[in-house]
C-alpha atoms as a PDB file:
ATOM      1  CA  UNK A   1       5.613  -6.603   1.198  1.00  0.00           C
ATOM      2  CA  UNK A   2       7.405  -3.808   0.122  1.00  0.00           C
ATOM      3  CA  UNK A   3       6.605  -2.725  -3.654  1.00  0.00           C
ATOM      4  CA  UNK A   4       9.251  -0.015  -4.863  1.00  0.00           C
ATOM      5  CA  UNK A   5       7.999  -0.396  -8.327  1.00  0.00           C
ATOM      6  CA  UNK A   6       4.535   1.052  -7.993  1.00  0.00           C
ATOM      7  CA  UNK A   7       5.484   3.849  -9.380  1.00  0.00           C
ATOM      8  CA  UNK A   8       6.417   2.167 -12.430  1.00  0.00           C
ATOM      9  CA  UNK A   9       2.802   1.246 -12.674  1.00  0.00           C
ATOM     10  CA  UNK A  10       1.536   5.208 -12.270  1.00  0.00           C
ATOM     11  CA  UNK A  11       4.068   5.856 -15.159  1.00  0.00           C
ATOM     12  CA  UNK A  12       2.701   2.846 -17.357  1.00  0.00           C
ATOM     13  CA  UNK A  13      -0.727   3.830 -16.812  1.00  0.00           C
ATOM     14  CA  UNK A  14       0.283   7.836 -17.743  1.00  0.00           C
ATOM     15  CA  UNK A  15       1.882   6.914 -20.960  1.00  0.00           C
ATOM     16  CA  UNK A  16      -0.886   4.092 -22.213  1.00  0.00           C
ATOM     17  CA  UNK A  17      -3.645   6.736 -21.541  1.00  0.00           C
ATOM     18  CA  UNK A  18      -2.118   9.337 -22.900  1.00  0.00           C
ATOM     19  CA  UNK A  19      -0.894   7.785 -26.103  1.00  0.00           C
ATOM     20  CA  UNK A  20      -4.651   6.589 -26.422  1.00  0.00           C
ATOM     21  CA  UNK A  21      -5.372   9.856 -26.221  1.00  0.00           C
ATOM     22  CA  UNK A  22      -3.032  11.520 -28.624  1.00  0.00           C
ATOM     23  CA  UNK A  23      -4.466   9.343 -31.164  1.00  0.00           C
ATOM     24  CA  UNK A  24      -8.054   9.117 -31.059  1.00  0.00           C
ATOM     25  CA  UNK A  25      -8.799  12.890 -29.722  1.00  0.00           C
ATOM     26  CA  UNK A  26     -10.528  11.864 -26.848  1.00  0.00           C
ATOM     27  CA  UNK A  27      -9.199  12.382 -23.213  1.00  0.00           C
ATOM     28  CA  UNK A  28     -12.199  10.280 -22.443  1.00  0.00           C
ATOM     29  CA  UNK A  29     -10.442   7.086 -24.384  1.00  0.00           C
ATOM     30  CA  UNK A  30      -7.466   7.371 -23.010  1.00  0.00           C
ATOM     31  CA  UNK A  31      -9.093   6.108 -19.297  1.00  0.00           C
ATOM     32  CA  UNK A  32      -9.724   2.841 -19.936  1.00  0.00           C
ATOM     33  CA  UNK A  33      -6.750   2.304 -21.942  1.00  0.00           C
ATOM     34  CA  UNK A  34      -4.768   3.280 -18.985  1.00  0.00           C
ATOM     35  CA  UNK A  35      -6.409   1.548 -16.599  1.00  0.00           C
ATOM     36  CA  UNK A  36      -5.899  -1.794 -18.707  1.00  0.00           C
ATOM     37  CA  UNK A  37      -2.384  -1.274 -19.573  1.00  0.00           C
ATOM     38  CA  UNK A  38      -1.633  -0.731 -15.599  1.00  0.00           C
ATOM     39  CA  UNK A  39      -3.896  -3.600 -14.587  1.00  0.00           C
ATOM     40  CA  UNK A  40      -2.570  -6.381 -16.913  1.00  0.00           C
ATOM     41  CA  UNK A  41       1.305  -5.027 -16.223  1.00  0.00           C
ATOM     42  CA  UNK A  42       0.693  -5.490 -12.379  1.00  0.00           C
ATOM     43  CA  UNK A  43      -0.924  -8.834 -13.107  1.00  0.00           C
ATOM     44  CA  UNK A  44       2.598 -10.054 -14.952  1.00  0.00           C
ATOM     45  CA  UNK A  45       4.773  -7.989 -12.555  1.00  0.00           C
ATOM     46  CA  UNK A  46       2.648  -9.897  -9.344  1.00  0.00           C
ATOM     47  CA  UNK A  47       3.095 -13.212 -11.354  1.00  0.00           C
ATOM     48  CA  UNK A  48       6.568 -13.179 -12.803  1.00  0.00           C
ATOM     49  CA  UNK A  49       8.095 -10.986  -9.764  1.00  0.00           C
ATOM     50  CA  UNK A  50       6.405 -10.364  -6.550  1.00  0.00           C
ATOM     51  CA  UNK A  51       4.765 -13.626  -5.641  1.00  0.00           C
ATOM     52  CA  UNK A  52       8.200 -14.969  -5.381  1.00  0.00           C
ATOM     53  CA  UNK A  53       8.704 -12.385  -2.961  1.00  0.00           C
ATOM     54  CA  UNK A  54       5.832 -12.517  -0.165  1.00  0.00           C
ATOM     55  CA  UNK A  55       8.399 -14.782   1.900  1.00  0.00           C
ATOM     56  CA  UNK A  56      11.657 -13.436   1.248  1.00  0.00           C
ATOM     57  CA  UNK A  57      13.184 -10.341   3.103  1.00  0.00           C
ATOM     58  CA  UNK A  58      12.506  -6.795   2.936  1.00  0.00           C
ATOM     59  CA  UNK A  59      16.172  -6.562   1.498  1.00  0.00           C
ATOM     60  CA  UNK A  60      15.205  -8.697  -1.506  1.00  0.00           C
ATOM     61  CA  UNK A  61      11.968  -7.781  -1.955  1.00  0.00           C
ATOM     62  CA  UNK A  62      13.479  -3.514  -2.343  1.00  0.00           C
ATOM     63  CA  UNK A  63      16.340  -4.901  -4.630  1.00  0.00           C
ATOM     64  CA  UNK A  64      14.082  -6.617  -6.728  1.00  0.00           C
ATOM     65  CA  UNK A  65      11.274  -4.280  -7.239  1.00  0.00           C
ATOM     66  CA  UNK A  66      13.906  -1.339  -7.681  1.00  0.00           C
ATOM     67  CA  UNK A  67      15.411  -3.405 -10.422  1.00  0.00           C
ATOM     68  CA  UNK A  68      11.745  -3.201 -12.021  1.00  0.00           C
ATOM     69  CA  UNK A  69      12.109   0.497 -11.840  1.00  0.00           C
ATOM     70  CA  UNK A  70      15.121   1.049 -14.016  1.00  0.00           C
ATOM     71  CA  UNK A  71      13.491  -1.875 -16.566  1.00  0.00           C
ATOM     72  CA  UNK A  72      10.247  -0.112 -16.685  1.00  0.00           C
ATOM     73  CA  UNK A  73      12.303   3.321 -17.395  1.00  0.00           C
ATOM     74  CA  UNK A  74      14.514   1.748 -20.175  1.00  0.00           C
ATOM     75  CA  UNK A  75      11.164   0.295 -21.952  1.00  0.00           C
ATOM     76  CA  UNK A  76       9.646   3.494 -21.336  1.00  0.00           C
ATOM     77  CA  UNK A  77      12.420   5.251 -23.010  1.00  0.00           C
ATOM     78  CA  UNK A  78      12.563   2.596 -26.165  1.00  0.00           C
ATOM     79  CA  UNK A  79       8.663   2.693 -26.895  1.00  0.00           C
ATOM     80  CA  UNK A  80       8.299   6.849 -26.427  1.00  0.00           C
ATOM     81  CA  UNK A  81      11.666   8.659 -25.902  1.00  0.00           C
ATOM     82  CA  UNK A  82      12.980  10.701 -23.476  1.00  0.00           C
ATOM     83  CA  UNK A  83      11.013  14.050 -24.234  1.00  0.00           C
ATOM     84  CA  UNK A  84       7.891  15.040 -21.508  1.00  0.00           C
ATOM     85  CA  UNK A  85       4.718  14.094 -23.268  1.00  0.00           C
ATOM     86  CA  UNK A  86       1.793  16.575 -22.032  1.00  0.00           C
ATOM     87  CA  UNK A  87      -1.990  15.782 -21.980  1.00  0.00           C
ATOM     88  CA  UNK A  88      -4.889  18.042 -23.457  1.00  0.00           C
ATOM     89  CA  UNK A  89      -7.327  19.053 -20.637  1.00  0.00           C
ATOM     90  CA  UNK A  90     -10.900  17.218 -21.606  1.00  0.00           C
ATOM     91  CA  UNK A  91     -13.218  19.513 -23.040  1.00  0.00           C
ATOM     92  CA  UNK A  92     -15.371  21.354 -20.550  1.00  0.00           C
ATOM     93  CA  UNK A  93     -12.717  21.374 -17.969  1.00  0.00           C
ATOM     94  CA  UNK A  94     -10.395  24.142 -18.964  1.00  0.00           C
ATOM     95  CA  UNK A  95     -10.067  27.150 -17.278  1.00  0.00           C
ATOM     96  CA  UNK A  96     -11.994  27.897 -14.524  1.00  0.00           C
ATOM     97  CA  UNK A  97     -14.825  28.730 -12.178  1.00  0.00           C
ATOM     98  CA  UNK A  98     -15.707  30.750  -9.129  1.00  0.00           C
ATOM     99  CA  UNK A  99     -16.300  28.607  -6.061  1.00  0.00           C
ATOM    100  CA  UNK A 100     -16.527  31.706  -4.376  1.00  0.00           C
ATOM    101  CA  UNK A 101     -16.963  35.278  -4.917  1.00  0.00           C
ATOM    102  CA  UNK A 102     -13.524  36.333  -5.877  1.00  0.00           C
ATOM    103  CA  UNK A 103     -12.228  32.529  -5.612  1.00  0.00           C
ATOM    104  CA  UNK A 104     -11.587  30.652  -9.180  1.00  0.00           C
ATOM    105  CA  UNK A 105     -10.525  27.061  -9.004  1.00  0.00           C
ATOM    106  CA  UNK A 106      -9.405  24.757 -11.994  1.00  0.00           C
ATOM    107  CA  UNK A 107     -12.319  22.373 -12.856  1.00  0.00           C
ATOM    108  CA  UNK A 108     -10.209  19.842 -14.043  1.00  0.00           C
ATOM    109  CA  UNK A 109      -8.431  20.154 -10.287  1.00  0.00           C
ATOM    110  CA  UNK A 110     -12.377  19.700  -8.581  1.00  0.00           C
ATOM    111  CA  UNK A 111     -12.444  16.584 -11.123  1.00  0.00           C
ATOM    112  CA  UNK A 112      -9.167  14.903  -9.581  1.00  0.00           C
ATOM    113  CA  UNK A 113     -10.666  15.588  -5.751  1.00  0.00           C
ATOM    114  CA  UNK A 114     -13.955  13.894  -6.819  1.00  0.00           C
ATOM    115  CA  UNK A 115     -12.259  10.801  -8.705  1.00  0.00           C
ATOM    116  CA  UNK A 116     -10.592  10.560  -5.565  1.00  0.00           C
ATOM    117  CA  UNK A 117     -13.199  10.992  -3.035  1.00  0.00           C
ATOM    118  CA  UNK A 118     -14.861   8.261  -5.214  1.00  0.00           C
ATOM    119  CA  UNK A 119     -12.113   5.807  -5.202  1.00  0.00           C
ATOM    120  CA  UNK A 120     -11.877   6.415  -0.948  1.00  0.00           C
ATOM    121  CA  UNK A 121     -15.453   5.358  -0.879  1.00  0.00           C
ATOM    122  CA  UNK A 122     -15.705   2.766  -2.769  1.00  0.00           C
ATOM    123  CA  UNK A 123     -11.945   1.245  -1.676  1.00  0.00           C
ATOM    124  CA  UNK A 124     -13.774   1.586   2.085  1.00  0.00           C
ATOM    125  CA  UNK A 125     -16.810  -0.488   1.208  1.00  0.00           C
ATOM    126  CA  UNK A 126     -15.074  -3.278  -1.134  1.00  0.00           C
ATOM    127  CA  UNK A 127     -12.966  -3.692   2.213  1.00  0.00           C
ATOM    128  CA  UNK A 128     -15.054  -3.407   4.825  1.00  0.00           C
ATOM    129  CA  UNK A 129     -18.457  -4.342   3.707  1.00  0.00           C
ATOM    130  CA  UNK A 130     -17.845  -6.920   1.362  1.00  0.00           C
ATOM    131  CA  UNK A 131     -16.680 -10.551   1.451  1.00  0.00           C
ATOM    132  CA  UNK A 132     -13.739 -10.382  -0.864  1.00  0.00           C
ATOM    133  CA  UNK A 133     -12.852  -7.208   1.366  1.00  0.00           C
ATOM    134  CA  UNK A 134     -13.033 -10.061   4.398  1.00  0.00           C
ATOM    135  CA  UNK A 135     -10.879 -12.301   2.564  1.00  0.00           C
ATOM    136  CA  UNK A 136      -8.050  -9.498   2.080  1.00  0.00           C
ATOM    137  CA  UNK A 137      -8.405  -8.522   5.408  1.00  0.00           C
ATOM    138  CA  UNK A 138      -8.263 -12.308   6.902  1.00  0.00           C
ATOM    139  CA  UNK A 139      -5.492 -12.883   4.425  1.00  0.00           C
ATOM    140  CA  UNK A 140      -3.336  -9.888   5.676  1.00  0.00           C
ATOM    141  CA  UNK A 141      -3.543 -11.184   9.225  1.00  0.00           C
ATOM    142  CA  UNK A 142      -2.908 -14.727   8.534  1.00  0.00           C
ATOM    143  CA  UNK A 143      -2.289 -16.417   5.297  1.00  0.00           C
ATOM    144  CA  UNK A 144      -2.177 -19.870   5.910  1.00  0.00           C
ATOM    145  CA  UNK A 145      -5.182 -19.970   8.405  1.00  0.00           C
ATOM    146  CA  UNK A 146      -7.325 -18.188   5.086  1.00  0.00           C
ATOM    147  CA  UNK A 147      -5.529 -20.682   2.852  1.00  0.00           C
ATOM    148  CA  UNK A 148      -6.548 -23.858   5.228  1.00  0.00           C
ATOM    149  CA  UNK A 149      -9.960 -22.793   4.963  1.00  0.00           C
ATOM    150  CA  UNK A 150      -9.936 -23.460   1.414  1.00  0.00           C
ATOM    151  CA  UNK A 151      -9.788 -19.722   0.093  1.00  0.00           C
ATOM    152  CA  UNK A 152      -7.450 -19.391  -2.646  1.00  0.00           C
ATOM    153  CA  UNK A 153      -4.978 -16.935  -1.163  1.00  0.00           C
ATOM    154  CA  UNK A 154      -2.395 -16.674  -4.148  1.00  0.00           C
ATOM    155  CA  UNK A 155      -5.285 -15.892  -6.666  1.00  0.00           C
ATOM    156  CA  UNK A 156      -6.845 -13.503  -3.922  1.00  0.00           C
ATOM    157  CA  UNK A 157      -3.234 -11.669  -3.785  1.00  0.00           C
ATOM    158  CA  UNK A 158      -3.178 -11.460  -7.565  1.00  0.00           C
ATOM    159  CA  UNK A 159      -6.193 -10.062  -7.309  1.00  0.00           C
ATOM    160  CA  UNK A 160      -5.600  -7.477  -5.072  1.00  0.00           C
ATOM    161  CA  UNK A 161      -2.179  -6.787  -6.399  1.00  0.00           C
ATOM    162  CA  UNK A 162      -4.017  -5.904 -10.037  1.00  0.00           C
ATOM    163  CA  UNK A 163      -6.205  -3.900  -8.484  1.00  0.00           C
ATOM    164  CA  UNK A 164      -3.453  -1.547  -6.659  1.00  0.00           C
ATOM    165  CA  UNK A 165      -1.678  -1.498 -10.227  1.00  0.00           C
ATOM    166  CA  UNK A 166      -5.224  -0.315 -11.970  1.00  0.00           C
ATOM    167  CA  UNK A 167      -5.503   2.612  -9.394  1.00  0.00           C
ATOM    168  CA  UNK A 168      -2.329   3.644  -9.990  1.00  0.00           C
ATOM    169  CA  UNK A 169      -2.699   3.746 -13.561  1.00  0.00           C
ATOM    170  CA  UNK A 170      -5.467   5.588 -13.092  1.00  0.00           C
ATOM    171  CA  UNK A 171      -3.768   8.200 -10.964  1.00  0.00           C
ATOM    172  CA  UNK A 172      -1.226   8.636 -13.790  1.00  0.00           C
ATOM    173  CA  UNK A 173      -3.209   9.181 -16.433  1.00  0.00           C
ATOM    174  CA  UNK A 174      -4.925  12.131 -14.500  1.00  0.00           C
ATOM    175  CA  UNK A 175      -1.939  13.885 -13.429  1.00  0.00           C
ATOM    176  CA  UNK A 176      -0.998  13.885 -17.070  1.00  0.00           C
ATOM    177  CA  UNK A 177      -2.849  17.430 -17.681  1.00  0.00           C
ATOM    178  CA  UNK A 178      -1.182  18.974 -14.965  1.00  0.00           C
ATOM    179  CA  UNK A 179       2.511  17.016 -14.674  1.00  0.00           C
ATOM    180  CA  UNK A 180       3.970  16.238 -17.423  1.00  0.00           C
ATOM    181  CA  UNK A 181       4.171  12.733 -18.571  1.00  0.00           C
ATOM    182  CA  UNK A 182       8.101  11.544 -18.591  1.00  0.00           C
ATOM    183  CA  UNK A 183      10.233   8.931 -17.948  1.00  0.00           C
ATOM    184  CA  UNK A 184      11.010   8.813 -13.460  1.00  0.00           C
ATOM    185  CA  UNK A 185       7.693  10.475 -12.784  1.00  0.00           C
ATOM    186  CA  UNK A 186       6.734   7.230 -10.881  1.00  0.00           C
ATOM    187  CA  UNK A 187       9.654   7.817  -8.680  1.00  0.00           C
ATOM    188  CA  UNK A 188       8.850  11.555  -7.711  1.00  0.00           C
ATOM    189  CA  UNK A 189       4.946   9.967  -6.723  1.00  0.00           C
ATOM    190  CA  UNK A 190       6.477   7.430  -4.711  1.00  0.00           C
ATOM    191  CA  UNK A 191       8.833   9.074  -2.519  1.00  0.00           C
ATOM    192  CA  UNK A 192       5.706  11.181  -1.662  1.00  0.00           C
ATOM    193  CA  UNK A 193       3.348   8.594  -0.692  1.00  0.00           C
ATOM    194  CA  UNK A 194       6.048   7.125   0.945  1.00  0.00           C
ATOM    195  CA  UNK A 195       6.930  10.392   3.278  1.00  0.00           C
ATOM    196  CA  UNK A 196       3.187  11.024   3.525  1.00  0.00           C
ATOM    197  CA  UNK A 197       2.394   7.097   4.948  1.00  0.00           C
ATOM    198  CA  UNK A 198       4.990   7.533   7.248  1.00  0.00           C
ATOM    199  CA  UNK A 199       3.647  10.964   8.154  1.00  0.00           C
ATOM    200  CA  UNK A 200       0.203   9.473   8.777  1.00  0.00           C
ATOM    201  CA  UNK A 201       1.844   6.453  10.548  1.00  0.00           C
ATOM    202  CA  UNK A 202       4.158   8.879  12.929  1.00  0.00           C
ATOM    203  CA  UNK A 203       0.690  10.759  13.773  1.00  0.00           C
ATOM    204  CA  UNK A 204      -1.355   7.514  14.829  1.00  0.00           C
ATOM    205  CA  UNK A 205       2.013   5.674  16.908  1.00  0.00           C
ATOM    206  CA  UNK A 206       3.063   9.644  18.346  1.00  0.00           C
ATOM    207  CA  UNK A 207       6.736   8.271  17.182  1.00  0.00           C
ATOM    208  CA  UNK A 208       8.583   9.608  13.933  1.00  0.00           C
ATOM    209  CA  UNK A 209       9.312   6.544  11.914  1.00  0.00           C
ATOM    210  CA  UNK A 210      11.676   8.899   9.854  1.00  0.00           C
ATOM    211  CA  UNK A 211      14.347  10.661  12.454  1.00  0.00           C
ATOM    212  CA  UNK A 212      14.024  13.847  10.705  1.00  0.00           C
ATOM    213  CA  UNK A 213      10.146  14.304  10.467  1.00  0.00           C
ATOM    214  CA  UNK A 214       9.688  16.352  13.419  1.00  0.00           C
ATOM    215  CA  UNK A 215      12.821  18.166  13.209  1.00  0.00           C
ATOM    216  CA  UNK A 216      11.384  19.041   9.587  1.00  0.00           C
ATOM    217  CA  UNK A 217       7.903  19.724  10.738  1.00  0.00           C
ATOM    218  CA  UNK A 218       8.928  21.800  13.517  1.00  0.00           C
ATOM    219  CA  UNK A 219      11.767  23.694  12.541  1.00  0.00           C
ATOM    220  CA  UNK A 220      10.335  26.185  10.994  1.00  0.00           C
ATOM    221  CA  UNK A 221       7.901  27.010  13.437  1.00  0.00           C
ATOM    222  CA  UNK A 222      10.659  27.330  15.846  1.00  0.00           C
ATOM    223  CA  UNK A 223      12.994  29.700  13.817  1.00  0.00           C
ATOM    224  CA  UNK A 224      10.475  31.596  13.285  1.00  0.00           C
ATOM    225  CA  UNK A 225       9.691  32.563  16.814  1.00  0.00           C
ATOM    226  CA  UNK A 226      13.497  32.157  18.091  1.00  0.00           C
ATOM    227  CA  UNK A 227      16.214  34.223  18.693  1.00  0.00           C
ATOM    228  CA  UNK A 228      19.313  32.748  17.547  1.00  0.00           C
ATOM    229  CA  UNK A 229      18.875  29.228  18.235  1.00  0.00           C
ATOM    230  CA  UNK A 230      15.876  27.561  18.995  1.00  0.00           C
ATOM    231  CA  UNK A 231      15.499  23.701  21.026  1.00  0.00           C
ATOM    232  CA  UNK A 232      14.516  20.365  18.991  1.00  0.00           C
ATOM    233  CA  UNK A 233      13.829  17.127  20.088  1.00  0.00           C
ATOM    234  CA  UNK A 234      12.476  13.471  20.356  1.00  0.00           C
ATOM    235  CA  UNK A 235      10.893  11.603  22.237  1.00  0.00           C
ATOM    236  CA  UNK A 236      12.667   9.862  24.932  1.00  0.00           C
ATOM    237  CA  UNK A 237      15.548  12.842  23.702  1.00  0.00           C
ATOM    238  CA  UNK A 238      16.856  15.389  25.865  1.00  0.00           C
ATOM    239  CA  UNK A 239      16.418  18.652  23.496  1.00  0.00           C
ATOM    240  CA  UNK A 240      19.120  19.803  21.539  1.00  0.00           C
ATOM    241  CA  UNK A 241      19.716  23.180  20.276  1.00  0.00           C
ATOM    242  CA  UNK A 242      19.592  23.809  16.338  1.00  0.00           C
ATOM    243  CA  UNK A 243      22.556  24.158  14.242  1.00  0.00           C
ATOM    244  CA  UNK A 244      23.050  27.368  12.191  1.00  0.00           C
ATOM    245  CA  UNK A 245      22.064  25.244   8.890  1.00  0.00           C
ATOM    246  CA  UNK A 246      18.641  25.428  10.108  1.00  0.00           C
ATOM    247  CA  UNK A 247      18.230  28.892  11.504  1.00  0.00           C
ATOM    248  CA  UNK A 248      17.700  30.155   7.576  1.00  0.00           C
ATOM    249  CA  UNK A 249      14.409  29.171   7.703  1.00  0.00           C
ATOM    250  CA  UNK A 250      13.410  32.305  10.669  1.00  0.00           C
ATOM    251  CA  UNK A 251      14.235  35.984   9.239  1.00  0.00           C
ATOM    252  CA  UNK A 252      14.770  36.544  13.057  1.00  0.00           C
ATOM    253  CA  UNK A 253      17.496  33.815  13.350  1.00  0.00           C
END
């Protein structure tokens, strides 16, 4: 299933928690109310939208969940304007502290990497260790064998669906501090994850899923160390040499 509009979700959760927390004072408030806001909108977006979509193509399932990403921008811009909306740092976690001796670090940064870390372990034990993390697994692999056993597999996708959308609402709301809150930012998260899966997916097959991902990765290296020109290529590719576009990146070039 391909989910453009996850992004959406990241910007929902942003604005809920930080409206929350405009008005009561409390960055501390504002976490639930995002996660909330970005659960129950992925619950109606997985109900209304994307269970119609598990069997259709990949073409219909990107048109339709791109169409939820201009939607979600237009409300977005009705409810709270177009104007960034910034987030106060909690209190306690401004400025910042000396991991090492001559090495400061935001706290509210070491905050983010802990939530994280803490969502990684706990995402890793509700799936492996558990038996609704069996379920999703089983139900990934094959549907209707899960569903013949008597599991119910649409409730168990809505399930897991609301889930992704409460994490992501989550992740909003904490980049508020540091990004500012504004109409697209799900967009500029998305085509990250997006680059980075397919990073982490080219590094496990030893094939680039995107054509240009070594020639990115490795260009720079190479013009670096070259002398006019340097030699690119794929695999299963006879190398190629560089064109001048690319030789910007070496001083030496």
């Amino acid at each position: 299933m391909i989910n453009l509009a996850h992004g959406s979700l990241y910007m929902v959760g942003a604005y809920a928690g930080t409206w929350v927390a405009g008005e009561t004072g409390s960055f501390w408030l504002g976490i639930p109310a995002a996660l909330g806001a970005a659960a129950l909108t992925g619950l109606a977006i997985e109900a209304l939208v994307i269970r119609k979509l598990y069997s259709r193509d990949h073409l219909d399932q990107v048109l339709a969940t791109f169409a939820l990403i201009l939607m979600f921008n237009q409300i977005i811009v009705m409810l709270f304007g177009r104007s960034p909306v910034f987030t106060l740092l909690p209190s306690g976690f401004d400025g910042s502290v000396e991991l090492l001796p001559g090495l400061y670090y935001p706290p509210y940064r070491l905050l983010i990497i802990g939530t994280g870390l803490m969502v990684a372990v706990g995402l890793y034990f509700l799936i492996n260790r558990t038996r609704i993390g069996m379920l999703v697994r089983a139900g990934s692999t094959n549907r209707e064998m899960v569903r013949a056993l008597g599991v119910d597999i649409r409730l168990l996708y809505t399930v897991v669906f609301g889930l992704g959308a409460l994490l992501a609402g989550l992740a909003g709301y904490m980049a508020g501090p540091i990004l500012a809150v504004q109409v697209g930012m799900g967009e500029q998260i998305l085509l990250a994850t997006l680059l980075s899966s397919s990073s982490a997916a080219w590094g496990r097959s030893g094939v680039p899923l995107l054509p240009g991902s070594r020639l990115v990765s490795s260009t720079p290296a190479c013009a670096r160390s070259c002398r006019g020109s340097c030699a690119i290529s794929w695999p299963g590719q006879k190398p190629m040499r560089s064109a001048p576009a690319f030789r910007r990146w070496g001083s030496t070039c």
